[in-house]
C-alpha atoms as a PDB file:
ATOM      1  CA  UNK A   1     -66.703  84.604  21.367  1.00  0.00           C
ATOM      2  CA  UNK A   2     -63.416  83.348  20.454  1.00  0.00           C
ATOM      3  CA  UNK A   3     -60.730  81.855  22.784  1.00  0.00           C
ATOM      4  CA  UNK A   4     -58.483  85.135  22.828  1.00  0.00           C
ATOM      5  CA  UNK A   5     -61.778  87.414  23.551  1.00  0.00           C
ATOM      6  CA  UNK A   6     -62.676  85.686  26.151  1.00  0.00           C
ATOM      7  CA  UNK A   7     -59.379  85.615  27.866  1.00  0.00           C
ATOM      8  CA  UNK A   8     -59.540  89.461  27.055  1.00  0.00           C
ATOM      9  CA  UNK A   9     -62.837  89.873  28.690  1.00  0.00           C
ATOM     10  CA  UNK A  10     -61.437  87.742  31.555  1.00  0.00           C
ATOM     11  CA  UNK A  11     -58.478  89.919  31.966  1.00  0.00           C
ATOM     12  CA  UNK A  12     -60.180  92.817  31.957  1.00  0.00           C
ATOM     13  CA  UNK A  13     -60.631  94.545  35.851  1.00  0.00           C
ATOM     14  CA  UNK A  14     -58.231  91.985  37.243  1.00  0.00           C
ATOM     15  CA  UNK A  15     -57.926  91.985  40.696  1.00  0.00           C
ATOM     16  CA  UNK A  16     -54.979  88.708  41.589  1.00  0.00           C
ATOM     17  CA  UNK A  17     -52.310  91.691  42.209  1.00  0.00           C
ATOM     18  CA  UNK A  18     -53.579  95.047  44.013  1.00  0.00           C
ATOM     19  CA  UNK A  19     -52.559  98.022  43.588  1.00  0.00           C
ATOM     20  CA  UNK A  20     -51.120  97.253  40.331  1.00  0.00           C
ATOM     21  CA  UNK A  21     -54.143  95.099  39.646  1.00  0.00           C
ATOM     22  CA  UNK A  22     -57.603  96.186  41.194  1.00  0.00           C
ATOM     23  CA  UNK A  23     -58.707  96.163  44.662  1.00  0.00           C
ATOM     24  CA  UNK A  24     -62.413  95.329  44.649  1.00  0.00           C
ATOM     25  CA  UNK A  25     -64.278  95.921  47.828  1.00  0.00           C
ATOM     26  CA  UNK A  26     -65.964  92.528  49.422  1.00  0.00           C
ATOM     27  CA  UNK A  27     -67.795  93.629  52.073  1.00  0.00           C
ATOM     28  CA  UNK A  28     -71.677  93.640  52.822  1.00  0.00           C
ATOM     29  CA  UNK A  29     -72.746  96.626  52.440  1.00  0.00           C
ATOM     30  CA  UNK A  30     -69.686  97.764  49.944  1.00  0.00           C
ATOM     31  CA  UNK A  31     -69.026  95.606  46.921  1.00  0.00           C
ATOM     32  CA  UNK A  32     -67.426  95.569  43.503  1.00  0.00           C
ATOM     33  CA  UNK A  33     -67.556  92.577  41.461  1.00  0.00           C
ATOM     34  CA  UNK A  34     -66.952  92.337  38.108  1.00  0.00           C
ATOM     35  CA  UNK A  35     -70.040  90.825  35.509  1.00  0.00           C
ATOM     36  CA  UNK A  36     -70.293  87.329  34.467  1.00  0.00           C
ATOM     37  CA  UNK A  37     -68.919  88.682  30.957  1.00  0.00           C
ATOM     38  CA  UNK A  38     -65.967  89.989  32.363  1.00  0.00           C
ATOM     39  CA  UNK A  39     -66.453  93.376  30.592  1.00  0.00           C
ATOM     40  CA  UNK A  40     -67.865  95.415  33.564  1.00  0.00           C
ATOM     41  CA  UNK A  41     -67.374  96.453  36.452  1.00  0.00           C
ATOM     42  CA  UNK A  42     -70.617  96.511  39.219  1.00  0.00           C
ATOM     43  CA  UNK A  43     -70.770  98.576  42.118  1.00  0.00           C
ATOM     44  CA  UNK A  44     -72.997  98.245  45.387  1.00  0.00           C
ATOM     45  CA  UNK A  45     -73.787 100.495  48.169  1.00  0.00           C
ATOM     46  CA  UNK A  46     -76.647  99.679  50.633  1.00  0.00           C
ATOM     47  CA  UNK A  47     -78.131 101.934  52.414  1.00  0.00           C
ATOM     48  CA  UNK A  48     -75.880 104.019  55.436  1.00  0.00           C
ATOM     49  CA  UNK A  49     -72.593 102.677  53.829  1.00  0.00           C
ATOM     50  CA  UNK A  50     -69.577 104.183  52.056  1.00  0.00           C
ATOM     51  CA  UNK A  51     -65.971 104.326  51.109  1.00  0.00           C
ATOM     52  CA  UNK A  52     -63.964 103.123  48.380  1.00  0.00           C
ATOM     53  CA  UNK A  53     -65.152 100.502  46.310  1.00  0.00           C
ATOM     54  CA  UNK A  54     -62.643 100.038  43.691  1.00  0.00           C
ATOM     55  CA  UNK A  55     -58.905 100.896  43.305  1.00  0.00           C
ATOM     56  CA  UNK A  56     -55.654 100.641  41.178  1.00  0.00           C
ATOM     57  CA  UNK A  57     -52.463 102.558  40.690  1.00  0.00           C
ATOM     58  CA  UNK A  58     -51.862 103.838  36.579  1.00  0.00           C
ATOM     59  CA  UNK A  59     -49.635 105.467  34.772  1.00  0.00           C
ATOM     60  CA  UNK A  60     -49.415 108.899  34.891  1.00  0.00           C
ATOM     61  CA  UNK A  61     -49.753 109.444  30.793  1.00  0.00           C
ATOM     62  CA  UNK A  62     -53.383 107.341  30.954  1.00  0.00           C
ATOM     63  CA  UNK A  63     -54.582 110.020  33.398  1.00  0.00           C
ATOM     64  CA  UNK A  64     -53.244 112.525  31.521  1.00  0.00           C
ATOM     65  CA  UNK A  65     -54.937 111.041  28.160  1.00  0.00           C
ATOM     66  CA  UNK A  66     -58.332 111.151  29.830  1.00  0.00           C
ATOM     67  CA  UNK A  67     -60.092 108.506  31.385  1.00  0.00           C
ATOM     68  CA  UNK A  68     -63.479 107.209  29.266  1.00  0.00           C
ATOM     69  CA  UNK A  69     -65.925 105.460  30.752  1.00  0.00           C
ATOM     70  CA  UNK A  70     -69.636 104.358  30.065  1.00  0.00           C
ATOM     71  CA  UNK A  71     -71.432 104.541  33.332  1.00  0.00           C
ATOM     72  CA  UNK A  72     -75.012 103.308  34.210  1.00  0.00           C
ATOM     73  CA  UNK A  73     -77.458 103.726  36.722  1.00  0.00           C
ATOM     74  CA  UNK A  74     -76.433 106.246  39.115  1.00  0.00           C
ATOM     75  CA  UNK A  75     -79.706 107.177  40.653  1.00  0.00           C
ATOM     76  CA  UNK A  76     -81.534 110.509  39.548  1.00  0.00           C
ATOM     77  CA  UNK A  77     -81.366 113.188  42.415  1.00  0.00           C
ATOM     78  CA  UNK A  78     -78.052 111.015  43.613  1.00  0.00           C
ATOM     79  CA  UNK A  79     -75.928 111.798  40.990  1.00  0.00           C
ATOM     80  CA  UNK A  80     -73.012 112.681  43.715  1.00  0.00           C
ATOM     81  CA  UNK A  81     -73.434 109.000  45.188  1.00  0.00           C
ATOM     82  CA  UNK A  82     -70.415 107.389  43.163  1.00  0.00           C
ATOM     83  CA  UNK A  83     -67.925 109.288  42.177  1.00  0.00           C
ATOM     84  CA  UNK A  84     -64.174 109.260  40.336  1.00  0.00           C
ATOM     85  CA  UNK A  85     -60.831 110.301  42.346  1.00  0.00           C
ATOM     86  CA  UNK A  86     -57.856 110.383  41.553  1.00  0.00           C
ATOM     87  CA  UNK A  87     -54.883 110.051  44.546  1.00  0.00           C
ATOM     88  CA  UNK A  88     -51.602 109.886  44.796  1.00  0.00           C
ATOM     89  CA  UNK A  89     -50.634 106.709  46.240  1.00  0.00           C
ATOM     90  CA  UNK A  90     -46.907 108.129  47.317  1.00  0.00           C
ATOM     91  CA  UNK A  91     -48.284 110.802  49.903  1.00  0.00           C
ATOM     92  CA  UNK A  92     -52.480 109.723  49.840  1.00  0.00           C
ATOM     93  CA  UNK A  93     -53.648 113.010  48.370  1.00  0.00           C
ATOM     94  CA  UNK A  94     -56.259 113.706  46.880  1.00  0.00           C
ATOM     95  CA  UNK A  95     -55.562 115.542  43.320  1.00  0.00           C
ATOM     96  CA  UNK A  96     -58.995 114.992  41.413  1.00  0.00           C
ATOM     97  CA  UNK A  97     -62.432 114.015  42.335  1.00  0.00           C
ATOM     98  CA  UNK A  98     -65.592 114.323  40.359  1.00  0.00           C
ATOM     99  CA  UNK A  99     -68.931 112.620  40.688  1.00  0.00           C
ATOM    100  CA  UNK A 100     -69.657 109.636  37.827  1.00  0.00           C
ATOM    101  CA  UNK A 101     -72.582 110.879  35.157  1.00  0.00           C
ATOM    102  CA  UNK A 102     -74.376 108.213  33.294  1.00  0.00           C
ATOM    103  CA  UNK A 103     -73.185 107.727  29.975  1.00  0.00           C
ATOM    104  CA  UNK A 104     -70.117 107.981  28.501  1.00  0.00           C
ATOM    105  CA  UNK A 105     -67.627 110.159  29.817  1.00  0.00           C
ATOM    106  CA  UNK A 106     -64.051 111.521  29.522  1.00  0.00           C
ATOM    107  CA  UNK A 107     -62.599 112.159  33.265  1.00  0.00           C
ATOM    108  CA  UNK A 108     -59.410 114.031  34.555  1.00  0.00           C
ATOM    109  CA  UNK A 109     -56.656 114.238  32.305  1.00  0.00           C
ATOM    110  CA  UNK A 110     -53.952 116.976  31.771  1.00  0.00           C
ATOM    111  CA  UNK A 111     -53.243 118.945  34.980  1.00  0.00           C
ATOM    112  CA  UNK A 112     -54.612 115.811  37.087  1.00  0.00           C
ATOM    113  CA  UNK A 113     -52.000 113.761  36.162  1.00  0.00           C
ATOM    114  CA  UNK A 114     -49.485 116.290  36.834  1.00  0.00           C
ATOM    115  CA  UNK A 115     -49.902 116.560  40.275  1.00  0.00           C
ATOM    116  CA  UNK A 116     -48.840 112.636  41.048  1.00  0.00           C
ATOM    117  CA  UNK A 117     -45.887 110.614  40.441  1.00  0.00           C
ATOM    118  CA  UNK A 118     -47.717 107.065  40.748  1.00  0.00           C
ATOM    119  CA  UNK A 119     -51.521 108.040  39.989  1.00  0.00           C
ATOM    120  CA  UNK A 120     -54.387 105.668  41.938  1.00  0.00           C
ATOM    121  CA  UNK A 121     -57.940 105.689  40.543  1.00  0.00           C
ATOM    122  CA  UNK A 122     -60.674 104.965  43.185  1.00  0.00           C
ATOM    123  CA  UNK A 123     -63.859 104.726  42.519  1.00  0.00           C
ATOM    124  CA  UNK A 124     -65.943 105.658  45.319  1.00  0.00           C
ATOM    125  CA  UNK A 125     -69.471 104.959  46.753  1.00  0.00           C
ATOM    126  CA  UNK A 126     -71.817 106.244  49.435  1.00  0.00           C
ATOM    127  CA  UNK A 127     -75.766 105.705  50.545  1.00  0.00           C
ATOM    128  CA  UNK A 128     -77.473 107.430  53.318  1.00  0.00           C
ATOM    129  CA  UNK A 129     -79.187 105.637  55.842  1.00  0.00           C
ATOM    130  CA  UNK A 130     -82.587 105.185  54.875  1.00  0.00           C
ATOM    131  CA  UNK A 131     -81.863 105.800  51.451  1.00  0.00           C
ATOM    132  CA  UNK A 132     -82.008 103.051  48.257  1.00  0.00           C
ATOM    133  CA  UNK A 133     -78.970 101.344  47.546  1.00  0.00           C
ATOM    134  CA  UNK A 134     -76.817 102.043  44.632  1.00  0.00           C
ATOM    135  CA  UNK A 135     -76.102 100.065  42.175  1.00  0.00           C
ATOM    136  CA  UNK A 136     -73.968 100.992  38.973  1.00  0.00           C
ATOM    137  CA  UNK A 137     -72.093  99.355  36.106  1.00  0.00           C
ATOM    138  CA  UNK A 138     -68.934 100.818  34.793  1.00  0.00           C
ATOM    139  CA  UNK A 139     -67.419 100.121  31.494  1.00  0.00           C
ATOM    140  CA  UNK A 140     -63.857 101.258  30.160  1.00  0.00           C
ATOM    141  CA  UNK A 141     -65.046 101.115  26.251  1.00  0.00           C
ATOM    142  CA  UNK A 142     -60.831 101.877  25.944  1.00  0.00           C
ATOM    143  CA  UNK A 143     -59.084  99.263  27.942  1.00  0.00           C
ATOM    144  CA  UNK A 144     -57.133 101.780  29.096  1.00  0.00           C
ATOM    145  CA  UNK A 145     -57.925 101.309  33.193  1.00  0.00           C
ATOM    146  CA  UNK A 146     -59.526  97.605  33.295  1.00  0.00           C
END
Protein backbone atom coordinates (compact mmCIF):
# COMPACT_ATOMS: atom_id res chain seq x y z
CA UNK A 1 0.00 0.00 0.00
CA UNK A 2 1.39 3.22 -0.95
CA UNK A 3 1.92 6.32 1.30
CA UNK A 4 -1.25 8.27 -0.10
CA UNK A 5 -3.54 4.93 0.33
CA UNK A 6 -2.77 4.54 3.46
CA UNK A 7 -3.39 8.04 4.56
CA UNK A 8 -6.72 7.45 2.55
CA UNK A 9 -7.57 4.39 4.45
CA UNK A 10 -6.59 6.33 7.61
CA UNK A 11 -8.86 9.13 6.80
CA UNK A 12 -11.53 7.22 6.10
CA UNK A 13 -14.47 7.16 9.22
CA UNK A 14 -12.61 9.93 10.99
CA UNK A 15 -13.80 10.70 14.15
CA UNK A 16 -11.11 14.00 15.61
CA UNK A 17 -14.21 16.48 14.78
CA UNK A 18 -17.94 15.20 15.54
CA UNK A 19 -20.62 15.90 13.99
CA UNK A 20 -18.83 16.94 10.99
CA UNK A 21 -16.48 14.04 11.55
CA UNK A 22 -17.92 10.75 13.17
CA UNK A 23 -19.05 10.13 16.57
CA UNK A 24 -18.15 6.54 17.42
CA UNK A 25 -19.73 5.09 20.47
CA UNK A 26 -17.04 3.92 23.34
CA UNK A 27 -18.92 2.38 25.73
CA UNK A 28 -19.07 -1.35 27.03
CA UNK A 29 -21.71 -2.70 25.85
CA UNK A 30 -22.02 -0.12 22.67
CA UNK A 31 -18.98 0.30 20.47
CA UNK A 32 -17.83 1.41 17.05
CA UNK A 33 -14.32 1.25 16.17
CA UNK A 34 -12.97 1.41 13.04
CA UNK A 35 -10.57 -1.87 11.61
CA UNK A 36 -6.92 -1.98 11.84
CA UNK A 37 -7.03 -1.21 7.91
CA UNK A 38 -8.83 1.79 8.32
CA UNK A 39 -11.40 0.79 5.62
CA UNK A 40 -14.28 -0.36 7.93
CA UNK A 41 -16.26 0.43 10.20
CA UNK A 42 -17.16 -2.40 13.26
CA UNK A 43 -20.08 -2.32 15.29
CA UNK A 44 -20.82 -4.05 18.79
CA UNK A 45 -23.85 -4.63 20.75
CA UNK A 46 -23.84 -7.05 23.76
CA UNK A 47 -26.52 -8.46 24.90
CA UNK A 48 -29.58 -5.99 26.67
CA UNK A 49 -27.87 -2.86 25.10
CA UNK A 50 -28.77 -0.24 22.48
CA UNK A 51 -28.70 3.17 20.99
CA UNK A 52 -26.70 4.88 18.54
CA UNK A 53 -23.49 3.64 17.67
CA UNK A 54 -22.24 5.80 15.00
CA UNK A 55 -23.03 9.36 13.77
CA UNK A 56 -22.16 12.30 11.36
CA UNK A 57 -23.90 15.23 9.77
CA UNK A 58 -23.72 15.16 5.43
CA UNK A 59 -24.70 16.97 2.86
CA UNK A 60 -27.97 16.93 1.80
CA UNK A 61 -27.07 15.99 -2.14
CA UNK A 62 -25.04 12.60 -0.73
CA UNK A 63 -28.36 11.53 0.84
CA UNK A 64 -30.11 12.39 -1.95
CA UNK A 65 -27.52 10.38 -4.31
CA UNK A 66 -28.09 7.25 -2.27
CA UNK A 67 -26.08 5.94 0.34
CA UNK A 68 -24.03 2.41 -0.67
CA UNK A 69 -22.82 0.34 1.67
CA UNK A 70 -21.44 -3.32 1.98
CA UNK A 71 -22.67 -4.67 5.24
CA UNK A 72 -21.70 -7.98 7.03
CA UNK A 73 -22.87 -10.08 9.60
CA UNK A 74 -26.09 -8.95 10.83
CA UNK A 75 -27.39 -12.05 12.47
CA UNK A 76 -30.08 -14.28 10.62
CA UNK A 77 -33.58 -13.94 12.37
CA UNK A 78 -32.05 -10.33 13.68
CA UNK A 79 -31.96 -8.65 10.65
CA UNK A 80 -33.81 -5.47 12.44
CA UNK A 81 -30.84 -5.39 15.10
CA UNK A 82 -28.73 -2.55 13.28
CA UNK A 83 -30.25 -0.38 11.34
CA UNK A 84 -29.71 3.07 9.05
CA UNK A 85 -31.48 6.56 10.05
CA UNK A 86 -31.38 9.38 8.82
CA UNK A 87 -32.18 12.75 11.25
CA UNK A 88 -32.21 16.04 11.02
CA UNK A 89 -29.75 17.45 13.27
CA UNK A 90 -31.56 21.16 13.22
CA UNK A 91 -34.91 19.94 14.95
CA UNK A 92 -33.75 15.88 15.90
CA UNK A 93 -36.30 14.25 13.63
CA UNK A 94 -36.36 11.42 12.42
CA UNK A 95 -36.90 11.47 8.39
CA UNK A 96 -35.62 7.86 7.33
CA UNK A 97 -34.92 4.67 9.05
CA UNK A 98 -34.43 1.26 7.61
CA UNK A 99 -32.84 -1.85 9.00
CA UNK A 100 -29.04 -2.72 7.45
CA UNK A 101 -29.21 -6.07 5.01
CA UNK A 102 -26.01 -7.88 4.44
CA UNK A 103 -24.46 -7.12 1.33
CA UNK A 104 -24.29 -4.31 -0.60
CA UNK A 105 -26.86 -1.85 -0.49
CA UNK A 106 -28.15 1.53 -1.78
CA UNK A 107 -30.07 3.42 1.26
CA UNK A 108 -32.37 6.59 1.34
CA UNK A 109 -31.88 8.99 -1.25
CA UNK A 110 -34.36 11.36 -3.08
CA UNK A 111 -37.32 12.34 -0.86
CA UNK A 112 -35.05 11.53 2.35
CA UNK A 113 -32.89 14.15 1.77
CA UNK A 114 -35.58 16.52 1.16
CA UNK A 115 -36.99 16.55 4.33
CA UNK A 116 -33.60 18.03 6.19
CA UNK A 117 -31.58 21.03 5.84
CA UNK A 118 -28.30 19.55 7.59
CA UNK A 119 -28.84 15.61 7.15
CA UNK A 120 -27.19 13.25 10.20
CA UNK A 121 -26.62 9.55 9.45
CA UNK A 122 -26.76 7.27 12.58
CA UNK A 123 -26.21 4.05 12.54
CA UNK A 124 -27.97 2.30 15.16
CA UNK A 125 -27.70 -0.93 17.28
CA UNK A 126 -29.75 -2.98 19.71
CA UNK A 127 -29.50 -6.69 21.54
CA UNK A 128 -32.01 -8.13 23.81
CA UNK A 129 -31.14 -9.33 27.02
CA UNK A 130 -30.28 -12.78 26.81
CA UNK A 131 -29.71 -12.59 23.30
CA UNK A 132 -26.03 -12.94 21.27
CA UNK A 133 -24.28 -9.90 20.70
CA UNK A 134 -24.01 -8.23 17.42
CA UNK A 135 -21.33 -7.70 15.68
CA UNK A 136 -21.18 -6.11 12.06
CA UNK A 137 -18.72 -4.51 9.65
CA UNK A 138 -19.74 -1.69 7.44
CA UNK A 139 -18.01 -0.59 4.37
CA UNK A 140 -18.73 2.65 2.20
CA UNK A 141 -17.23 0.95 -1.21
CA UNK A 142 -17.97 5.01 -2.40
CA UNK A 143 -16.25 7.22 0.05
CA UNK A 144 -19.07 9.10 -0.02
CA UNK A 145 -20.00 8.91 4.07
CA UNK A 146 -16.50 7.65 5.65
Amino acid sequence: MTAKATAASQARWADDFPPFDWFLSDQPGLRAQTDPAGEALELFVRGGNGGVLARRIVPADVVAAGIALQVDGVPENREDSVQLAITCAENGRTAYEVPLRNGLVTYAGGAAAARCRFPQIELRGRSYTGEQAVRVSVTDPRGAIS
